[in-house]
Protein backbone atom coordinates (compact mmCIF):
# COMPACT_ATOMS: atom_id res chain seq x y z
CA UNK A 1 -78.43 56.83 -51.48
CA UNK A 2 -79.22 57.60 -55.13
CA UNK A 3 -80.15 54.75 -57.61
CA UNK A 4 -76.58 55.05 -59.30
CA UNK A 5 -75.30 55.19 -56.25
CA UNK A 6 -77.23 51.58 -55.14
CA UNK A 7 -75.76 49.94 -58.35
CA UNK A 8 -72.31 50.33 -57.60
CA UNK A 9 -73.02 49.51 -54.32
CA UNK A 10 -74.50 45.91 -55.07
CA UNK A 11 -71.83 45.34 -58.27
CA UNK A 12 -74.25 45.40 -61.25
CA UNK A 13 -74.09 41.89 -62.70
CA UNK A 14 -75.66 40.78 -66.24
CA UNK A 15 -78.14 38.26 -64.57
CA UNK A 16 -80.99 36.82 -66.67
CA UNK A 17 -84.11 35.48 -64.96
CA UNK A 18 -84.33 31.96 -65.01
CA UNK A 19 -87.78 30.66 -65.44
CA UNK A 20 -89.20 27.34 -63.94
CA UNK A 21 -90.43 25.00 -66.46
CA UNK A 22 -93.14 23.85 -64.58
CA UNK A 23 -94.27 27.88 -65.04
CA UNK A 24 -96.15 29.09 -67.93
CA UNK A 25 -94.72 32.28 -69.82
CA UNK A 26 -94.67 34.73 -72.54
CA UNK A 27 -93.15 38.15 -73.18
CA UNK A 28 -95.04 41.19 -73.32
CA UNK A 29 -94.75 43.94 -76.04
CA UNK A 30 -93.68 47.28 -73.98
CA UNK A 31 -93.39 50.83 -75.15
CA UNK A 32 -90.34 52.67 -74.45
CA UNK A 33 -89.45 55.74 -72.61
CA UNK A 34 -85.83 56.39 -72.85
CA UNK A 35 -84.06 59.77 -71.82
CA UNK A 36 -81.26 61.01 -74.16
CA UNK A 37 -78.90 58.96 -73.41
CA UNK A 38 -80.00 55.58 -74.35
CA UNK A 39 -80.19 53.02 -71.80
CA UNK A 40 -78.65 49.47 -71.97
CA UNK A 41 -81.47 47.97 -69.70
CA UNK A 42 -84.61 46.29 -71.18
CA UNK A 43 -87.63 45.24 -69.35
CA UNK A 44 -89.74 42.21 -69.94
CA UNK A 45 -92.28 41.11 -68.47
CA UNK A 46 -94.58 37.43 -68.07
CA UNK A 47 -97.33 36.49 -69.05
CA UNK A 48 -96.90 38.39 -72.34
CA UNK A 49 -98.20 38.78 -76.28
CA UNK A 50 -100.69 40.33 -77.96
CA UNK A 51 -103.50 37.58 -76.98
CA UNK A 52 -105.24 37.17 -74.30
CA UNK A 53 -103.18 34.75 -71.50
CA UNK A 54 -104.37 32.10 -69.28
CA UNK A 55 -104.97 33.42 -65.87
CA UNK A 56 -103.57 30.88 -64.29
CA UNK A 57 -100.29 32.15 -64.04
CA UNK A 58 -98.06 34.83 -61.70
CA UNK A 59 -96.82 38.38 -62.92
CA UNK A 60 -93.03 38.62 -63.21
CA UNK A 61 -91.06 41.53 -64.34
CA UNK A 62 -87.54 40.93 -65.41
CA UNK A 63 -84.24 43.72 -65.97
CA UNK A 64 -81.74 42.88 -68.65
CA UNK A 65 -78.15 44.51 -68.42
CA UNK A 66 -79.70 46.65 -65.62
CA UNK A 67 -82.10 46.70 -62.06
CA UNK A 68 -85.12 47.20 -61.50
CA UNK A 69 -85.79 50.65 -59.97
CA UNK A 70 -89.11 50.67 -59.39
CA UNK A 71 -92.75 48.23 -60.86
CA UNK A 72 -96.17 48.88 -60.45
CA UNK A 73 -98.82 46.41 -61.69
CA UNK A 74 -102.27 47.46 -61.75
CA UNK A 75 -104.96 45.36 -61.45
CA UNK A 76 -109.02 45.24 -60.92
CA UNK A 77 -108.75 46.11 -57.16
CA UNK A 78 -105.48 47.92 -57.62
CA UNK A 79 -101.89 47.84 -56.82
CA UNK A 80 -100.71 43.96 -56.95
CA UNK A 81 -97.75 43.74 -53.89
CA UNK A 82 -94.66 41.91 -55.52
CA UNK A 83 -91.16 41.58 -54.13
CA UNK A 84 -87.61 42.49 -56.21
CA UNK A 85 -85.01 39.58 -55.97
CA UNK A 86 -81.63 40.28 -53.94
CA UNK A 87 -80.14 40.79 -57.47
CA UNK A 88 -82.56 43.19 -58.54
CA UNK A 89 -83.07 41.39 -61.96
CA UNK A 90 -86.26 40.40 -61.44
CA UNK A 91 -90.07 41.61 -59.54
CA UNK A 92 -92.56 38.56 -58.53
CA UNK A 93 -96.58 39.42 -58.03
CA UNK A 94 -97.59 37.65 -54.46
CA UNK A 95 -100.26 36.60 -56.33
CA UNK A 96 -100.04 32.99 -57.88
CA UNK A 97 -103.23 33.73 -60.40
CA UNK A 98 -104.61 36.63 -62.25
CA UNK A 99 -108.42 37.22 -62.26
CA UNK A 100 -110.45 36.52 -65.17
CA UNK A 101 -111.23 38.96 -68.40
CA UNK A 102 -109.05 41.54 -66.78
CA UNK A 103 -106.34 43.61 -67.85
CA UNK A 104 -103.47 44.52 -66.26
CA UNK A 105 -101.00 47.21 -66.32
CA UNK A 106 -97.03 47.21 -66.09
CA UNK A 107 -94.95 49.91 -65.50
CA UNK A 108 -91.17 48.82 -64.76
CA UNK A 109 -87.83 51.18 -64.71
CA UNK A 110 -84.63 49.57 -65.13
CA UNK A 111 -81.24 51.46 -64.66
CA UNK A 112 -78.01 50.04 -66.63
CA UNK A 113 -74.58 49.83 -65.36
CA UNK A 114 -74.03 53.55 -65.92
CA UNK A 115 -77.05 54.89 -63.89
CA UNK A 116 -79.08 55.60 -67.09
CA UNK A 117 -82.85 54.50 -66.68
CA UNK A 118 -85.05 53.32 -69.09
CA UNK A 119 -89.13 52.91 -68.46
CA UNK A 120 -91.40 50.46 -69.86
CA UNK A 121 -95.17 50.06 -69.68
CA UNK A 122 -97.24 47.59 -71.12
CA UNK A 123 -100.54 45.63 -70.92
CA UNK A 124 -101.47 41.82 -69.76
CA UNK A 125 -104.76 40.35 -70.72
CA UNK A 126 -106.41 37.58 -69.29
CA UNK A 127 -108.98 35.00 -71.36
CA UNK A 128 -112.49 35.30 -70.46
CA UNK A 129 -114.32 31.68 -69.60
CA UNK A 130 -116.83 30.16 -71.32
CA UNK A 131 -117.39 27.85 -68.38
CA UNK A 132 -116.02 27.08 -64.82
CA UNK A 133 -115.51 23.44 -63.91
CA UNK A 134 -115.73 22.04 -60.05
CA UNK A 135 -114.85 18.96 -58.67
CA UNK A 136 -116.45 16.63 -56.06
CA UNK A 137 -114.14 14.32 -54.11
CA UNK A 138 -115.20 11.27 -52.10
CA UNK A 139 -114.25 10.25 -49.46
CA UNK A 140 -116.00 13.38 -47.54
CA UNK A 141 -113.84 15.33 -45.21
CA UNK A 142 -113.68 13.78 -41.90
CA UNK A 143 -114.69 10.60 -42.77
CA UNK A 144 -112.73 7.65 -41.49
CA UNK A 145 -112.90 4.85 -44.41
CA UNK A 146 -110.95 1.26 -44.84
CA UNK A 147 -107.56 0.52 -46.72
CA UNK A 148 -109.76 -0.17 -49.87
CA UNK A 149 -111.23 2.66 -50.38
CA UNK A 150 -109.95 4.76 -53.43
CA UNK A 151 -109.85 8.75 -53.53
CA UNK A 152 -112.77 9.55 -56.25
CA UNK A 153 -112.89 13.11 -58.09
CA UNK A 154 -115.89 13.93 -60.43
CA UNK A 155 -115.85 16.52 -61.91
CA UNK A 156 -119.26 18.48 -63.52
CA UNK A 157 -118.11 19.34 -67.15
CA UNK A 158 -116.06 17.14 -68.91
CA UNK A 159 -112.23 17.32 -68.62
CA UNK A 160 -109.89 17.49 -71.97
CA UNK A 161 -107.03 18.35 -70.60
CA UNK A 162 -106.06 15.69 -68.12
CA UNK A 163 -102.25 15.27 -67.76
CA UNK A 164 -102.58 18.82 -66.48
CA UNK A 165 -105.39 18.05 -63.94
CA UNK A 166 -103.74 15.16 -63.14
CA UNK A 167 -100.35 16.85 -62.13
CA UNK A 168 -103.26 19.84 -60.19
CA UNK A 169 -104.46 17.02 -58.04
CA UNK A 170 -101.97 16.28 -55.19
CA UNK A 171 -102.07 13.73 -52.19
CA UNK A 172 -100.80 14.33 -49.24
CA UNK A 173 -99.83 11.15 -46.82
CA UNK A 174 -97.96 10.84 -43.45
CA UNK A 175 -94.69 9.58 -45.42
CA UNK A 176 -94.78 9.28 -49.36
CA UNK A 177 -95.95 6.32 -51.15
CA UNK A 178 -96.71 4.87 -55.24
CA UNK A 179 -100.17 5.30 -56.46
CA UNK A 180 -101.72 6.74 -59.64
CA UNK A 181 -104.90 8.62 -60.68
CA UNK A 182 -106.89 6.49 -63.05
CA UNK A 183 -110.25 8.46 -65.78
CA UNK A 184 -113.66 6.95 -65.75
CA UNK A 185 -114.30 8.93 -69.01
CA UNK A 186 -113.89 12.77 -69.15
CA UNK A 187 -115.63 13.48 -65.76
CA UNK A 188 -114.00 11.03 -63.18
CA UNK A 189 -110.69 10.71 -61.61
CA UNK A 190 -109.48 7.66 -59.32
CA UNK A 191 -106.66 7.67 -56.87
CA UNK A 192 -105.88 4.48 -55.43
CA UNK A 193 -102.06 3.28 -54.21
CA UNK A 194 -100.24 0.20 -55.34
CA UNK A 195 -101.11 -1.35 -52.81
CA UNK A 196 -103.74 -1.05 -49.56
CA UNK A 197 -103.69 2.25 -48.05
CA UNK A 198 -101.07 1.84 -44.67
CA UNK A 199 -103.89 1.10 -41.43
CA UNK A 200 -104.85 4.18 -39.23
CA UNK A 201 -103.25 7.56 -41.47
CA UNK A 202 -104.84 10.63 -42.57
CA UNK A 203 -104.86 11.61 -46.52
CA UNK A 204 -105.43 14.77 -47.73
CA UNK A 205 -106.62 15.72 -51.32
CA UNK A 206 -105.46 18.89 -52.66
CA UNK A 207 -107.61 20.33 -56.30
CA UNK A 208 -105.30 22.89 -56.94
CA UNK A 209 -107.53 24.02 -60.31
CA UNK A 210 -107.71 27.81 -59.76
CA UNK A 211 -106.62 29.51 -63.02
CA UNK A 212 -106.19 26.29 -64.93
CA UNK A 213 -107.82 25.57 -68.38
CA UNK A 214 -109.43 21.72 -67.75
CA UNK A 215 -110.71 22.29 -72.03
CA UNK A 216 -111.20 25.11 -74.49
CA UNK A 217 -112.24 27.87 -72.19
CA UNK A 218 -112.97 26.03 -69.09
CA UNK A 219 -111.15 26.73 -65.86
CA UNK A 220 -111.09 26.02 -62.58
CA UNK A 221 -112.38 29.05 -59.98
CA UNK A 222 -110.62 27.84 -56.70
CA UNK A 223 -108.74 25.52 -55.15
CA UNK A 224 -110.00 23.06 -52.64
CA UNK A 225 -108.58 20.33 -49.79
CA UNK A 226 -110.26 17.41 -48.65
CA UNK A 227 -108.93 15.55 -45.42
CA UNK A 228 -109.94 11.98 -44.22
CA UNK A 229 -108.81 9.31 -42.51
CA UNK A 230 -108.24 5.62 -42.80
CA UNK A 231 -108.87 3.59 -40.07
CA UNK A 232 -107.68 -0.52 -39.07
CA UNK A 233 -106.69 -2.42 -41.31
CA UNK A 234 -109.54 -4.87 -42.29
CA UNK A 235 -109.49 -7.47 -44.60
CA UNK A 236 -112.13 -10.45 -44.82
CA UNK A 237 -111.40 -13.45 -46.98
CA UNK A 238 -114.38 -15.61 -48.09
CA UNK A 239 -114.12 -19.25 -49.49
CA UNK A 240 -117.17 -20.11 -51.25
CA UNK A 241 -114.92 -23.73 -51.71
CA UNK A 242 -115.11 -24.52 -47.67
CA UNK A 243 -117.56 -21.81 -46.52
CA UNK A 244 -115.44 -19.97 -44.38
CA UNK A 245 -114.64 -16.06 -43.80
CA UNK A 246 -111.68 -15.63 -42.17
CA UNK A 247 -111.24 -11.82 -40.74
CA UNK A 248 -108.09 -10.17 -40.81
CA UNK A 249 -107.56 -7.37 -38.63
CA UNK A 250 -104.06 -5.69 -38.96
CA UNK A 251 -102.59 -8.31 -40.46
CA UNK A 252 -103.97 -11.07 -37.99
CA UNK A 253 -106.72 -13.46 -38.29
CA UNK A 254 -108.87 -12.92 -35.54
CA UNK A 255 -112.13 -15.21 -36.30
CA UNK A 256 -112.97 -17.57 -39.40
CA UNK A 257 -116.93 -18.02 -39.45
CA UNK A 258 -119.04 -20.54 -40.93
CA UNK A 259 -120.77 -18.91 -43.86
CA UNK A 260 -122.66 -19.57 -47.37
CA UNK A 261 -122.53 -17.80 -50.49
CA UNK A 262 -124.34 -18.27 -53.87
CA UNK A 263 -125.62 -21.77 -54.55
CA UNK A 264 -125.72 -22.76 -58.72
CA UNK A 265 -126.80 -19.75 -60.85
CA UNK A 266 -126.82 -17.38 -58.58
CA UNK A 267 -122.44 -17.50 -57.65
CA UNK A 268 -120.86 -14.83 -55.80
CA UNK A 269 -118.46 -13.20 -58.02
CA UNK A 270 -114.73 -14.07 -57.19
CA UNK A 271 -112.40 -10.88 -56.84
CA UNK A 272 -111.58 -8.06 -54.53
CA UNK A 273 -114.46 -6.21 -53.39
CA UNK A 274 -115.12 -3.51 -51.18
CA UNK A 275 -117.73 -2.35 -48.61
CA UNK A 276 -120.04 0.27 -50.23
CA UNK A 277 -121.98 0.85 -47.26
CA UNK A 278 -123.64 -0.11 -44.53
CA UNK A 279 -127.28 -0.69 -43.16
CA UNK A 280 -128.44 -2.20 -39.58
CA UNK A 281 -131.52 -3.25 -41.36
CA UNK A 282 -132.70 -3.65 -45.07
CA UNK A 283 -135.86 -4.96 -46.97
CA UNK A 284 -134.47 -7.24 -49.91
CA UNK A 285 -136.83 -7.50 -52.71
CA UNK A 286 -135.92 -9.96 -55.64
CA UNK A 287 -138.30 -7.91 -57.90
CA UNK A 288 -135.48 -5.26 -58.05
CA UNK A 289 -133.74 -7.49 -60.18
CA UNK A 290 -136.46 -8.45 -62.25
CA UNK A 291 -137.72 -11.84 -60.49
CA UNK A 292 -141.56 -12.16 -60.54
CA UNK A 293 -143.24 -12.70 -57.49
CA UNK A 294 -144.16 -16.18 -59.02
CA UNK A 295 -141.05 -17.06 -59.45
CA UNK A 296 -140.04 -19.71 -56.60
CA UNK A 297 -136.29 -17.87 -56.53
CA UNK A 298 -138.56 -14.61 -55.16
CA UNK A 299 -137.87 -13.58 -51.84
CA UNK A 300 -138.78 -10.49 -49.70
CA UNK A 301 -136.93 -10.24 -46.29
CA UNK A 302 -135.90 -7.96 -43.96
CA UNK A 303 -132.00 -8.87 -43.34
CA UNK A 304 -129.63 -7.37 -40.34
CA UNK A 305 -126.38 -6.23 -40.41
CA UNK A 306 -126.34 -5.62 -44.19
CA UNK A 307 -122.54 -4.23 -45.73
CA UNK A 308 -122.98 -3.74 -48.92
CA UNK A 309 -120.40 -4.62 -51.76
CA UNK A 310 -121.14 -4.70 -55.01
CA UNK A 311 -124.17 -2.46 -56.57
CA UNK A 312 -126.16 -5.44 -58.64
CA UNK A 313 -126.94 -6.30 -54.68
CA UNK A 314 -123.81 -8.14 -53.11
CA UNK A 315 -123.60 -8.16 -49.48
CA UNK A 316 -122.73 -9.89 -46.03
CA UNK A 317 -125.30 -9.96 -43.70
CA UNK A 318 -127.07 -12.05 -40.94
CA UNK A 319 -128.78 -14.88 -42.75
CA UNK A 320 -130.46 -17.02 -39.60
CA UNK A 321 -132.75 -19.02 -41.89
CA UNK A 322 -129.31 -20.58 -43.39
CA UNK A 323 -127.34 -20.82 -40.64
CA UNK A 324 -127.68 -25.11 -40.64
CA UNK A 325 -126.05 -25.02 -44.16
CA UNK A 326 -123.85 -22.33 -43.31
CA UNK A 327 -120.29 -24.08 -42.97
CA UNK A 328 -121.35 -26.72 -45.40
CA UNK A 329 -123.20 -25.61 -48.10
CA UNK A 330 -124.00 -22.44 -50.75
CA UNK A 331 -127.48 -22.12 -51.11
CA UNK A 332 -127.79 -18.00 -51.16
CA UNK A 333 -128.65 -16.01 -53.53
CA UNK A 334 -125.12 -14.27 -54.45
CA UNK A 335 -124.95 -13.00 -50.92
CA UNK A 336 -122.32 -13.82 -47.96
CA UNK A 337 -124.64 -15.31 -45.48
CA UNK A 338 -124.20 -15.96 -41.70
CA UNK A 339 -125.44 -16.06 -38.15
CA UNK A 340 -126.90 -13.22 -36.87
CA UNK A 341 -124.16 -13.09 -33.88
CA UNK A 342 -121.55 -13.10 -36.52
CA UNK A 343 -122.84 -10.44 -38.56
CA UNK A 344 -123.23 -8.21 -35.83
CA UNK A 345 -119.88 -8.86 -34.65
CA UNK A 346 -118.15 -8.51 -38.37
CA UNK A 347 -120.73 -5.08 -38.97
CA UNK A 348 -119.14 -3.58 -35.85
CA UNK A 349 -115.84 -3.63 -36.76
CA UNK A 350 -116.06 -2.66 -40.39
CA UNK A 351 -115.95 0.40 -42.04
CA UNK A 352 -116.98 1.65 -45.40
CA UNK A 353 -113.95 0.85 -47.30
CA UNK A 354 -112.87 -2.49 -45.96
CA UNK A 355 -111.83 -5.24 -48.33
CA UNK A 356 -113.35 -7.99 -49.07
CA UNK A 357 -111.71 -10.83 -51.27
CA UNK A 358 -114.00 -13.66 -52.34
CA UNK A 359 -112.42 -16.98 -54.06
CA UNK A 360 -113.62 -20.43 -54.90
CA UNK A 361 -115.74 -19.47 -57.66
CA UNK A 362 -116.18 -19.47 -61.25
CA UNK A 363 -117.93 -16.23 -61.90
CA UNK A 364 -115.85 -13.51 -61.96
CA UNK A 365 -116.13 -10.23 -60.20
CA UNK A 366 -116.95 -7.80 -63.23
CA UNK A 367 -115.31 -4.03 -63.01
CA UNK A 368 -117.71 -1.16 -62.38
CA UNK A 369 -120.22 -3.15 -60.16
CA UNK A 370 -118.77 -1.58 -57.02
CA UNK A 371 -115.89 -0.11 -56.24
CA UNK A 372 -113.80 -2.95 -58.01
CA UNK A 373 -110.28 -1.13 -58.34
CA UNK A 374 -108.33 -3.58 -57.34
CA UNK A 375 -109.37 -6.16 -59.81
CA UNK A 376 -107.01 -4.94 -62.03
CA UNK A 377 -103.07 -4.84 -62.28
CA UNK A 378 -101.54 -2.15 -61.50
CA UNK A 379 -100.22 -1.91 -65.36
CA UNK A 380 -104.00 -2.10 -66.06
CA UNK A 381 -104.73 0.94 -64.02
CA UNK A 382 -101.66 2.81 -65.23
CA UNK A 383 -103.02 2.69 -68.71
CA UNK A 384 -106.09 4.93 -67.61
CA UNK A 385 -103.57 7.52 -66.08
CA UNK A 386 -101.65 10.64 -68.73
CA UNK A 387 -99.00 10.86 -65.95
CA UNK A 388 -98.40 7.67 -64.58
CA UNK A 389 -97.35 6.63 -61.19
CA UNK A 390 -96.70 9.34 -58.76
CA UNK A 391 -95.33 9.18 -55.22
CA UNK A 392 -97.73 10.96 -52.91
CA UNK A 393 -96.46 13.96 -50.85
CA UNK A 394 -95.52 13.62 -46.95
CA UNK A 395 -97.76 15.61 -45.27
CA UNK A 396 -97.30 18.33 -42.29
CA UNK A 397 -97.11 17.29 -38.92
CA UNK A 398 -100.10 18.98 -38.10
CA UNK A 399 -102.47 17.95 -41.24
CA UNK A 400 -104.41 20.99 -42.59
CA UNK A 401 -107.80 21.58 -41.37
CA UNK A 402 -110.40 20.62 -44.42
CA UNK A 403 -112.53 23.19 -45.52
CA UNK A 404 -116.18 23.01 -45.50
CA UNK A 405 -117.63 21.73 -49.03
CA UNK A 406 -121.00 22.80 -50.17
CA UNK A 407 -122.86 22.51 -53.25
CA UNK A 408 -124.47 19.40 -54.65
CA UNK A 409 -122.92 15.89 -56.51
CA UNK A 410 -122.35 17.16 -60.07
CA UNK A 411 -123.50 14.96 -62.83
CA UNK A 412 -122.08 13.13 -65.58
CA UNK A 413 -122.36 13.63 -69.46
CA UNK A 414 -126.01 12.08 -69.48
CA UNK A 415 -127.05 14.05 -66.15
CA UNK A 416 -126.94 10.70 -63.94
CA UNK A 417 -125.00 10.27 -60.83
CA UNK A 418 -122.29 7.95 -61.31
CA UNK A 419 -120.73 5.73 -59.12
CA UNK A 420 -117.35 5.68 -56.56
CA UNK A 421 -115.92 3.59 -59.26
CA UNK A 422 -117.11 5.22 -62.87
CA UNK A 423 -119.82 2.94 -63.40
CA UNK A 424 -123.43 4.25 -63.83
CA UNK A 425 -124.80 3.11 -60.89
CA UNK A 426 -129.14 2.09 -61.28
CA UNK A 427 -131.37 4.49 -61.26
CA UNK A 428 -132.75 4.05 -57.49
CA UNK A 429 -128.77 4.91 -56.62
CA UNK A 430 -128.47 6.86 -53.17
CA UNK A 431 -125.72 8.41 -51.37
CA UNK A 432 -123.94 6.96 -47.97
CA UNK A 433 -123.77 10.11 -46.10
CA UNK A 434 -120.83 9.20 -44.43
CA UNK A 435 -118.60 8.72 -46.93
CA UNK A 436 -120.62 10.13 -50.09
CA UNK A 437 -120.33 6.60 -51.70
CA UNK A 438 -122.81 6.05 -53.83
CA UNK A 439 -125.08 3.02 -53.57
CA UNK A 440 -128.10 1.27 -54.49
CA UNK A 441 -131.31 -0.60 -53.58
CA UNK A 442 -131.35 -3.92 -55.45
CA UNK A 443 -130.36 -6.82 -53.06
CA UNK A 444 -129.67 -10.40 -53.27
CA UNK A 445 -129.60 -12.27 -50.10
């Protein structure tokens, strides 16, 4: 069938592509090759102009008062595959990006209503980086965490352009729920929901920043997904007024202990807390935090069942040395204190992750020493997001596989870790391995 013939065959309509607003384009300045009898057909094509274009975009060619006969983009490693809509107004490259400091070349003929062709060709250049930016996301992939935990992206070169990074960065759930990402600064990005994450689900985090310009010249080289899961619900509420810690498992109380906390001048911080991490053993050293070994508040013990919780050195453990004021009195250091059959109990049924909320006393648990998210409102968290509160996306019913990540922690602007929750964390800081939650070595018990 000849290509007049094909026309009148599909009824040749006027149709003009309609572009997606969520899609980035331009029009491209073509040169003309028209036989005789001019041709009512024009070509266009986007990403177009004389400067260079963000390569974070996809090809399309468009027909106007005409169809597209035939379009061949050339790129770097040749021929880019595209289909032609059922109209034939329009050609779209399979390719969602276009490589970087590259040019690219269009050749499109359209035929009008009257059979008469018209050829275009034309040029597309992409920008050239300065820089590429990559991200780091904790929790690791695979790791199975508590409802507390919060979805942490750092990022190793500062970001300028965040609503856009914020719409790149996508969570996946089992079925969709509020939450909002949340800057540390230029180089961190918190997810948490509005609420605890639902008990026993897998999340996936999807850094869709291939092609996209994070600042002036920076862009993202690939795109990368993340998959964990979140385990039992666990939730352990400690009254420093009548020494308890009752535990919450999936909504039920399942034990209160006896316990102590901080006796005068040395409080446990009221708030929501989470675990950081977790140690079967640890050495706590008061000179850590600066206490001289003449001090009489110095102590140096070797403590079981340690679960970390804030980074200044906050944890439950097994405290057998206190266990006759345990119950009835505060006389620890800042720590959650209690018997050694208790803390083994509570350590094997937590995860990094679980909550912990402490009440009953006056100091008050300060943001950044842990991961302390949910210490503030949720219009208090919404104030560090560009896009505000998103509804995460339900996920397959087969969740993707995560990829293997490799590379090291990047750094921050002054070329120190920082912590899960955008603080600096001390200069001794480690990393769970589990989890890649950051943590640290001072301790008070």
């Amino acid at each position: 069938m000849t290509v007049r013939a094909r026309l009148l065959a599909l009824g040749l309509g006027g149709a003009v592509l309609a572009v997606s607003a969520c899609t980035p384009v331009a029009s491209v300045e073509f040169d003309t090759v028209d036989p005789g009898n001019q041709s009512r057909a024009s070509v266009s094509a986007e990403p177009s102009g004389e400067k260079k274009v963000d390569p974070g975009q996809r090809i399309t060619v468009v027909a106007t008062d005409g169809q597209l006969a035939n379009v061949t983009v050339m790129g770097p490693k040749g021929k880019l595959k595209g289909d032609i809509s059922a109209d034939g107004t329009v050609w779209t490259a399979k390719r969602e990006s276009l490589a970087f400091g590259t040019t690219y070349t269009v050749e499109a003929t359209a035929i009008d209503s009257r059979g008469v062709p018209t050829t275009t060709t034309g040029s597309i250049r992409t920008k050239e980086p300065r820089a590429f930016i990559a991200a780091v996301v904790s929790p690791r992939a695979d790791a199975t965490v508590g409802v507390g935990m919060p979805i942490t992206v750092t990022f190793n070169r500062a970001v300028k352009r965040k609503a856009d990074v914020e719409r790149a960065l996508v969570v996946y759930t089992p079925e969709p729920l509020e939450g909002a990402w949340s800057w540390n600064g230029d180089t961190q990005a918190q997810f948490r929901p509005k609420e605890y994450w639902p008990a026993d689900i897998d999340v996936t985090v999807a850094i869709n920043l291939k092609g996209l310009e994070t600042a002036k010249l920076v862009y993202g080289q690939k795109d990368t997904e993340t998959t964990f899961h979140v385990g039992p619900s666990m939730i352990t509420k400690v009254n420093a007024q009548t020494h308890t810690a009752t535990i919450l498992r999936e909504g039920a109380a399942i034990r209160t202990i006896p316990i102590t906390t901080g006796k005068l001048g040395f409080e446990t911080r009221s708030g929501v807390k989470v675990v950081v991490s977790k140690e079967r053993t640890r050495v706590m050293d008061a000179a850590t935090g600066g206490t001289e070994e003449s001090d009489p508040e110095y102590y140096n013990l070797e403590v079981e069942y340690a679960m970390r919780v804030t980074y200044s050195g906050e944890f439950l453990h097994a405290a057998p040395w206190s266990v006759g004021s345990q119950g009835r009195d505060n006389v620890s250091h800042g720590c959650v204190g209690m018997s050694t059959e208790n803390a083994a109990w509570l350590y094997g049924l937590t995860n990094v992750g679980d909550v912990v909320e402490v009440t009953g006393t006056s100091n008050v648990q300060n943001l950044g020493n842990g991961i302390t998210v949910w210490n503030e409102t949720w219009k208090q968290w919404l104030e560090g997001s560009e896009t505000g509160a998103v509804m995460t996306v339900a996920a397959p019913v087969t969740a993707p596989e995560a990829p293997q990540e490799g590379g090291t922690a990047p750094e921050s602007s002054d070329g120190t870790p920082g912590g899960p929750d955008g603080s600096q964390a001390p200069q001794d800081a480690g990393v769970d391995q589990g989890t890649g939650v950051q943590q640290t070595s001072f301790a008070q018990r």
